[in-house]
C-alpha atoms as a PDB file:
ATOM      1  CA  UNK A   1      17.815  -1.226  22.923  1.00  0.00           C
ATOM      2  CA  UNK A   2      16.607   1.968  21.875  1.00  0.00           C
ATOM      3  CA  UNK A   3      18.922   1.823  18.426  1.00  0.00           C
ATOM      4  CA  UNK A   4      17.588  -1.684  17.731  1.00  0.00           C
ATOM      5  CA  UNK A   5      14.391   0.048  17.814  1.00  0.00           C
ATOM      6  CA  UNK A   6      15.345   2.655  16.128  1.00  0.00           C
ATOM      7  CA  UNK A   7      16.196   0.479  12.928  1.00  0.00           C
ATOM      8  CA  UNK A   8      13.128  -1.774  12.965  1.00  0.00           C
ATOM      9  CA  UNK A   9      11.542   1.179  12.444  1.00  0.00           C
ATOM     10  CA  UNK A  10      13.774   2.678   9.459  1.00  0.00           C
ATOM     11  CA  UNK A  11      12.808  -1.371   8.184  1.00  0.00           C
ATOM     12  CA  UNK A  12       9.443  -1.311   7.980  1.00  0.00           C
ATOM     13  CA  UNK A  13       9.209   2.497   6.708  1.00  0.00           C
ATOM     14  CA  UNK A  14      11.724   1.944   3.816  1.00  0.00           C
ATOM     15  CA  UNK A  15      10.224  -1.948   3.051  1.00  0.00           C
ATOM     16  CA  UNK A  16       6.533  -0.272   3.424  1.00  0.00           C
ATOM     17  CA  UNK A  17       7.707   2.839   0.986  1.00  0.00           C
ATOM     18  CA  UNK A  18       9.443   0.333  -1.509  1.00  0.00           C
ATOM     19  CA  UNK A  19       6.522  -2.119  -1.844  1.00  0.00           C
ATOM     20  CA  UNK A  20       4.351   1.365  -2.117  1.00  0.00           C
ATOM     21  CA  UNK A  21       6.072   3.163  -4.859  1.00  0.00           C
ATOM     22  CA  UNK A  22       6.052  -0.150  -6.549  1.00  0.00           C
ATOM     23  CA  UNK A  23       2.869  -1.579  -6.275  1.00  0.00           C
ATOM     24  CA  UNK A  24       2.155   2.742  -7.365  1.00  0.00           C
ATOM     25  CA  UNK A  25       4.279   1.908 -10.699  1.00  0.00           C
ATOM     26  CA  UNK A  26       2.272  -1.407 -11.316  1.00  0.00           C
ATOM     27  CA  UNK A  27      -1.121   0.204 -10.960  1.00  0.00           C
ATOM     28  CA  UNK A  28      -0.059   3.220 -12.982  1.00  0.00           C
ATOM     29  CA  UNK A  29       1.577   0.903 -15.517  1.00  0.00           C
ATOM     30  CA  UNK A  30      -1.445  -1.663 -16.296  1.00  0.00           C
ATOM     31  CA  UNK A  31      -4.349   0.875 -15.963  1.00  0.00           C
ATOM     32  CA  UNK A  32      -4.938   1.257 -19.425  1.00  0.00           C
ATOM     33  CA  UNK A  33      -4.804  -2.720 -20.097  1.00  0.00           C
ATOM     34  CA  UNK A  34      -6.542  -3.821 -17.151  1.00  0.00           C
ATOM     35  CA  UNK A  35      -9.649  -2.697 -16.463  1.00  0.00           C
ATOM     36  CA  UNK A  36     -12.303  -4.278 -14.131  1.00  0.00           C
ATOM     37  CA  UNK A  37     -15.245  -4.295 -12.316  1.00  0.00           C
ATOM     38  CA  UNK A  38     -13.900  -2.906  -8.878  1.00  0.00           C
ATOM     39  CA  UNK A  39     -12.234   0.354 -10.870  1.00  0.00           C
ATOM     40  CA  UNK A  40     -13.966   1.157 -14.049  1.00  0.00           C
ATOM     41  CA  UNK A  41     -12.060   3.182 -16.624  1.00  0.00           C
ATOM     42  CA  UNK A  42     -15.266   5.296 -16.857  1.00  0.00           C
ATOM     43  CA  UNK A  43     -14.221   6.624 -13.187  1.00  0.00           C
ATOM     44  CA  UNK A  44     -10.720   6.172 -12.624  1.00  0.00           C
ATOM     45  CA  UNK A  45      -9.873   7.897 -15.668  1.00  0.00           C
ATOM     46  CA  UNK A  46      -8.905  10.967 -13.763  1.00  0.00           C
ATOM     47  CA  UNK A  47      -5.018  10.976 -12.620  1.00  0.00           C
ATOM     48  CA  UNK A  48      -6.216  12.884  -9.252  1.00  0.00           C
ATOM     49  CA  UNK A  49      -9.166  10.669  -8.468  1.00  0.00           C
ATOM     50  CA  UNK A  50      -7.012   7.256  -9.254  1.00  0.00           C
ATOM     51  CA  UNK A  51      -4.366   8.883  -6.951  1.00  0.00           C
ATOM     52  CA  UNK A  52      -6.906  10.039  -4.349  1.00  0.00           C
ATOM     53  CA  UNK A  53      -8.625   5.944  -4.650  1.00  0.00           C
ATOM     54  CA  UNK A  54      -4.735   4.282  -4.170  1.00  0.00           C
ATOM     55  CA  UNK A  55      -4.137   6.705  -1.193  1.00  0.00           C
ATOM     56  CA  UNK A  56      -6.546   5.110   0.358  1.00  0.00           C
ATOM     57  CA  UNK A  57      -6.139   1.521  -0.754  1.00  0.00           C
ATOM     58  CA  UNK A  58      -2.769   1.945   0.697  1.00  0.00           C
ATOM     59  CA  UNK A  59      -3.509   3.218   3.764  1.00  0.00           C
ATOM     60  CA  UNK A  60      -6.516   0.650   4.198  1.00  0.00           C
ATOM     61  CA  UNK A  61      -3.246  -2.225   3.499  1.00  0.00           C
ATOM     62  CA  UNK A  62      -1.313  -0.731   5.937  1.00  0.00           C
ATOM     63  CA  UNK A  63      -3.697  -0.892   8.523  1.00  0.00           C
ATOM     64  CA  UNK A  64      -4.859  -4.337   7.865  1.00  0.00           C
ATOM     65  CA  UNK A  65      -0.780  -5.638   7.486  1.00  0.00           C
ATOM     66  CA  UNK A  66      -0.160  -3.770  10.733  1.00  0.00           C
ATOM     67  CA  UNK A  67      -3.109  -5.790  12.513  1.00  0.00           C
ATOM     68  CA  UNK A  68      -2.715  -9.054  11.122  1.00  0.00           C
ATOM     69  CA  UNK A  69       1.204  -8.799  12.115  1.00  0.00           C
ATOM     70  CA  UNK A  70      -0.382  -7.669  15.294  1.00  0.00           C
ATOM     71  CA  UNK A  71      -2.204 -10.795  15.828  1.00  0.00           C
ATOM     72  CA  UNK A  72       0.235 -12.841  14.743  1.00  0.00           C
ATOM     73  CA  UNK A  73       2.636 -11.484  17.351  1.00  0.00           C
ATOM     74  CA  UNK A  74       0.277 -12.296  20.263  1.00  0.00           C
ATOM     75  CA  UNK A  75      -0.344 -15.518  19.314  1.00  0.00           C
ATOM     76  CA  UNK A  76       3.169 -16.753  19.566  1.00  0.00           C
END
């Protein structure tokens, strides 16, 4: 049991850390094209503050994907 375990884990961290390094790229990719009213270019210009704002985007998912799977779970 503990090995099953073991590898849901390993899952989730490398399916989390594949969707993040690509939804990263897609950010990094369109921000020059794409800009709106939640991230203006006038302040997310900056490489560190854009990197500092998706750290936190990110973790903010992650949270809210681990609670709504939560919730999920205990309803079945």
């Amino acid at each position: 049991m503990q090995d099953y375990k073991q590898w849901i884990v390993k899952c989730i961290e490398e399916t989390w850390n594949l969707f993040e390094a690509t939804f990263i790229s897609s950010w990094n990719g369109n921000i020059d094209s794409h800009c709106s009213d939640a991230y203006l270019e006038a302040i997310y210009n900056n490489s560190e503050v854009r990197l500092l704002e998706q750290q936190k985007y990110l973790k903010y998912l992650f949270h809210d994907s681990l609670g709504f799977g939560a919730v999920k779970m205990i309803r079945l």
